[in-house]
Protein backbone atom coordinates (compact mmCIF):
# COMPACT_ATOMS: atom_id res chain seq x y z
CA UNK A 1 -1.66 -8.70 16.71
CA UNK A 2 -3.29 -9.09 19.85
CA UNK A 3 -5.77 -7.31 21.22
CA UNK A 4 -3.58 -5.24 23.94
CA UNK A 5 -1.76 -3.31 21.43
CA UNK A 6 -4.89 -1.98 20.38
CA UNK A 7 -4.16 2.04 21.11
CA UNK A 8 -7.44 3.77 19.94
CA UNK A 9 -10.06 2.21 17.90
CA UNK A 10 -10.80 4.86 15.50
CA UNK A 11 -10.89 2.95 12.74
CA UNK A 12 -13.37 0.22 13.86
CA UNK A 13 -15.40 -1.16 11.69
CA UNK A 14 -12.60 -0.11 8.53
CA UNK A 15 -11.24 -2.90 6.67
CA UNK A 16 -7.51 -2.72 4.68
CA UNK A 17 -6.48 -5.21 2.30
CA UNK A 18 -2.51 -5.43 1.81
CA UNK A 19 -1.02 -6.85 -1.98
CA UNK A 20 2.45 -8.71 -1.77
CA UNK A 21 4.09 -11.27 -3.91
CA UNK A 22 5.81 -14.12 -1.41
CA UNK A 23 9.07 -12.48 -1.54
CA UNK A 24 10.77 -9.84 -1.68
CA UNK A 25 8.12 -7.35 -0.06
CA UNK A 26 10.44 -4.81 2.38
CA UNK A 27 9.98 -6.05 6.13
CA UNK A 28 9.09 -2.96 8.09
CA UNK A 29 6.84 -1.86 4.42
CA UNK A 30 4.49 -4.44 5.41
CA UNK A 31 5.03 -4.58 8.82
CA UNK A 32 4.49 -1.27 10.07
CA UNK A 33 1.37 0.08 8.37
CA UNK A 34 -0.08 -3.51 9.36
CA UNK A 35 0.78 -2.94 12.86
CA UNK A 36 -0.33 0.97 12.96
CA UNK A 37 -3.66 0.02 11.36
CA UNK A 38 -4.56 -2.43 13.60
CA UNK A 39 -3.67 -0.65 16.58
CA UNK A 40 -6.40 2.13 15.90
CA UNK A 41 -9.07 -0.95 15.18
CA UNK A 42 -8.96 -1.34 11.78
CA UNK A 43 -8.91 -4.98 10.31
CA UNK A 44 -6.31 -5.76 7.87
CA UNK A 45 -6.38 -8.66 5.80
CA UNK A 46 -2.93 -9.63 3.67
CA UNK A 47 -3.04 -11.07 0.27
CA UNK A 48 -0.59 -12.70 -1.90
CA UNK A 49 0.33 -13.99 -4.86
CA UNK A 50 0.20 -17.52 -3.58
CA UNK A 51 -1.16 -19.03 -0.75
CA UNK A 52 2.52 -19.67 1.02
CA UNK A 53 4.13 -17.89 3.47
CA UNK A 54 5.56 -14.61 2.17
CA UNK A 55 9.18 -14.05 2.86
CA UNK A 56 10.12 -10.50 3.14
CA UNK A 57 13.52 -8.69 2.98
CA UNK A 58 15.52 -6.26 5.14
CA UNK A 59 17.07 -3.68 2.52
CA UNK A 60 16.02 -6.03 -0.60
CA UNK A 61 19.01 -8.20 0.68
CA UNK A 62 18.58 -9.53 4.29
CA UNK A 63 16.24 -12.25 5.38
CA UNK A 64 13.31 -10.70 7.16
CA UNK A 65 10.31 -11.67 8.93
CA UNK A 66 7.66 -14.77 7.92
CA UNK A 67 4.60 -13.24 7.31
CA UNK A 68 1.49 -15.42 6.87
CA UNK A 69 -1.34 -14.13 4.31
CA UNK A 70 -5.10 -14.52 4.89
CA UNK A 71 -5.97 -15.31 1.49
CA UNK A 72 -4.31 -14.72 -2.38
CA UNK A 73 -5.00 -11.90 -4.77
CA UNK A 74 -6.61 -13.82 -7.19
CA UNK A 75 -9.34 -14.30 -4.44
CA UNK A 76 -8.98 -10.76 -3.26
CA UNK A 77 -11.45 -8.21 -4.25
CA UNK A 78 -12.48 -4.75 -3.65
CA UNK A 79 -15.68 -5.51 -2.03
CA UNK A 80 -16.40 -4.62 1.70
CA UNK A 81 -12.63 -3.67 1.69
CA UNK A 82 -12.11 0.44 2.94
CA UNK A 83 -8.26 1.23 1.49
CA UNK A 84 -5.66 -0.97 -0.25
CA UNK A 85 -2.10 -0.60 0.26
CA UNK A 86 1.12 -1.71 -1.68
CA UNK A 87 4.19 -2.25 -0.08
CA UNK A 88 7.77 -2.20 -1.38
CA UNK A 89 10.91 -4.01 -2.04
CA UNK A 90 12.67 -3.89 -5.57
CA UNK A 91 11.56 -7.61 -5.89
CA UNK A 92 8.15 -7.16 -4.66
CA UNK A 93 7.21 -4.30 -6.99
CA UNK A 94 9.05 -4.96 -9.87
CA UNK A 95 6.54 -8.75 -9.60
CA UNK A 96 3.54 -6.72 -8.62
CA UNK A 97 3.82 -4.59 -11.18
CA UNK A 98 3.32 -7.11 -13.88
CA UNK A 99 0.52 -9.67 -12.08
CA UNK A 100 -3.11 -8.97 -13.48
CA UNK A 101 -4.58 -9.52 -10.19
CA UNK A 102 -2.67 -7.12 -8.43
CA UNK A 103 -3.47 -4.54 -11.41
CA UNK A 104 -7.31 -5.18 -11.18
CA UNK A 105 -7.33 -4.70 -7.66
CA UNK A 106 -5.52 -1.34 -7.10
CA UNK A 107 -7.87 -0.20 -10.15
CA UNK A 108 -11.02 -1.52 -8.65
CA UNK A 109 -9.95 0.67 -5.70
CA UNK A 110 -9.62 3.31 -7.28
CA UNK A 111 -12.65 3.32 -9.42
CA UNK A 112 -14.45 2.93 -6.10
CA UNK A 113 -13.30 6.05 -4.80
CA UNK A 114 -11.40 4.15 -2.26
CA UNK A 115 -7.96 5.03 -1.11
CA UNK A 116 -4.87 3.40 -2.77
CA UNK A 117 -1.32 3.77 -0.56
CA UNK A 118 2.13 2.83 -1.67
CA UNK A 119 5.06 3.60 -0.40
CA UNK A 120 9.02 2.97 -2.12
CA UNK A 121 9.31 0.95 -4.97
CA UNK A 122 5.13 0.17 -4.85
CA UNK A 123 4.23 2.79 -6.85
CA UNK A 124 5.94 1.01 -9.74
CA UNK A 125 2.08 -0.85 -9.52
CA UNK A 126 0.52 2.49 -10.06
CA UNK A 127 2.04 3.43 -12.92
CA UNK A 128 0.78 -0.05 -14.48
CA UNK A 129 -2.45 0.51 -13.37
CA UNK A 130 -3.03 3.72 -15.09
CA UNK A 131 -3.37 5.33 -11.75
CA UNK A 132 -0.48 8.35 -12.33
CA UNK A 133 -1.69 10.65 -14.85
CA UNK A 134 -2.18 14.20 -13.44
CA UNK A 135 -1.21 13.01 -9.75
CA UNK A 136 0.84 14.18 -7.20
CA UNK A 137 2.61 11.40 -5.85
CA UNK A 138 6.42 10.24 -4.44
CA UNK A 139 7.95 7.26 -4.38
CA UNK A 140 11.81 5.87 -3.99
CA UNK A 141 13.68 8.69 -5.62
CA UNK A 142 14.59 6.03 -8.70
CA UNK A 143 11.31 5.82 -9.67
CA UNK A 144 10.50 9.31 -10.70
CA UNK A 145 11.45 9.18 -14.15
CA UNK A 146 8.88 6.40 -14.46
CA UNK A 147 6.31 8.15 -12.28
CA UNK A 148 6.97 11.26 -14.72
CA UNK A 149 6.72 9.74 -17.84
CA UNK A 150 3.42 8.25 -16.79
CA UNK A 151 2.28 11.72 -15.88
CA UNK A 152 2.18 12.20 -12.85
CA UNK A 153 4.23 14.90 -10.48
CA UNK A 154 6.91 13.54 -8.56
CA UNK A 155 7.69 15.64 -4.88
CA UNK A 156 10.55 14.80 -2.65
CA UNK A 157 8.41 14.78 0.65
CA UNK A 158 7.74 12.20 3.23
CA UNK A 159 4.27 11.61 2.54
CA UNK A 160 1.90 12.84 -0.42
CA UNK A 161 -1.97 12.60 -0.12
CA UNK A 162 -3.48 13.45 -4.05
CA UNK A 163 -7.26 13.33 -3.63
CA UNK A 164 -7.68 14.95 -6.83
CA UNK A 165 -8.43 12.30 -8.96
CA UNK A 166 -11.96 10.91 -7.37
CA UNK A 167 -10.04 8.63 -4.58
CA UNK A 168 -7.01 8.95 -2.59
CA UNK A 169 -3.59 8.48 -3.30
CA UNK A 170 -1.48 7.78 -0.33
CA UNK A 171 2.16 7.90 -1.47
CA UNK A 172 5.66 7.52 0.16
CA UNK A 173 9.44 7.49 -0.66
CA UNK A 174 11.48 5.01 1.79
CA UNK A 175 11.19 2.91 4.85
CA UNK A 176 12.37 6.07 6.91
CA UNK A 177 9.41 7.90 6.20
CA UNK A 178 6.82 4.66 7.55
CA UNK A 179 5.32 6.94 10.36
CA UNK A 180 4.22 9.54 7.95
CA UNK A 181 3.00 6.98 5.72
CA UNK A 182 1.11 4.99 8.63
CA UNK A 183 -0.12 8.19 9.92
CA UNK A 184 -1.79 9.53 6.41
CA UNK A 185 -3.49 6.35 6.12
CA UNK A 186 -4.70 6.34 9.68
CA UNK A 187 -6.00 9.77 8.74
CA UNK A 188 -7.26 9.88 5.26
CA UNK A 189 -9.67 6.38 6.73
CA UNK A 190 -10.29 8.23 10.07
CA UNK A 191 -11.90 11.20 7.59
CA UNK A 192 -13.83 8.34 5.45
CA UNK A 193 -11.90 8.25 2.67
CA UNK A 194 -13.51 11.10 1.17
CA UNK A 195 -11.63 13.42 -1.73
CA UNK A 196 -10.90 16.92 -0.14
């Protein structure tokens, strides 16, 4: 994004690291917390499961935008890295959800007191990560079963923020509710991160 769009540079200095596969991640899922993040100054850096393009869907159907990652989550790590988010799509998750890299770094997050988001299906990533138990959290209403069973609490709201468990958990039900999610994350990084 250039630097024009840049509305308020709050977050200068933070640094986000993004987990996709390289398709199948929800367009706007990706796109839109990206875009929001780097608008108040905050560096974002995408990682995938291969170094390829990653080819991300409209509705888990429709051809979306190209999206080019900085580097692969195998290289990824936690270090000198502020918040980690996790996109959906069915496809996406349901991949995420089962890749060792992508469970090692939403757990080093965590166990660095650093906030974790996910919004939709991405939460499916949490739950095999260990990362539900005793947690508010919501997510795509199909996954609460799953989110329950793991222990956590499901709530139908836009946005939850859990900071209960020693780090932040940023959580989010559907592409409608992307400005809630883009705003908690702005927030919760604009505060440092820091449990309430």
């Amino acid at each position: 994004m250039s630097s024009d769009r840049k509305l308020d540079g709050k977050l200068d200095g933070k640094n986000v690291l993004v987990l996709t596969t390289n398709y199948g991640t929800e367009q706007d899922e990706l796109r839109k917390p990206v875009d929001a993040l780097r608008e108040n100054g905050a560096q974002v850096t995408v990682a995938a499961q291969k170094d390829a393009p990653v080819r991300t869907l409209v509705g888990d159907r429709d051809p979306g935008a190209v999206v080019q990652p900085d580097t692969t989550l195998a290289r990824a790590t936690a270090d000198g890295f502020d918040a980690v988010i996790v996109p959906g799509g069915t496809l996406n998750a349901d991949r995420l959800r089962t890749d060792d890299e992508a469970r090692r770094l939403v757990s080093a997050f965590a166990e660095a007191g650093k906030p974790v988001a996910s919004i939709c299906h991405g939460p499916w990533l949490l739950v095999d990560s260990g990362l539900v138990r005793d947690r508010e959290l919501t997510s795509y209403p199909s996954l609460r079963p799953d989110l329950e069973n793991a222990g956590g609490t499901w709530l139908d709201r836009e946005v939850v923020v859990d900071s209960s468990a020693g780090h932040p958990l940023i959580t989010s039900r559907r592409p409608a509710d992307l400005d809630a999610f883009a705003a908690a994350i702005v927030d919760v990084l604009d505060g440092g991160g820091k449990p309430a």
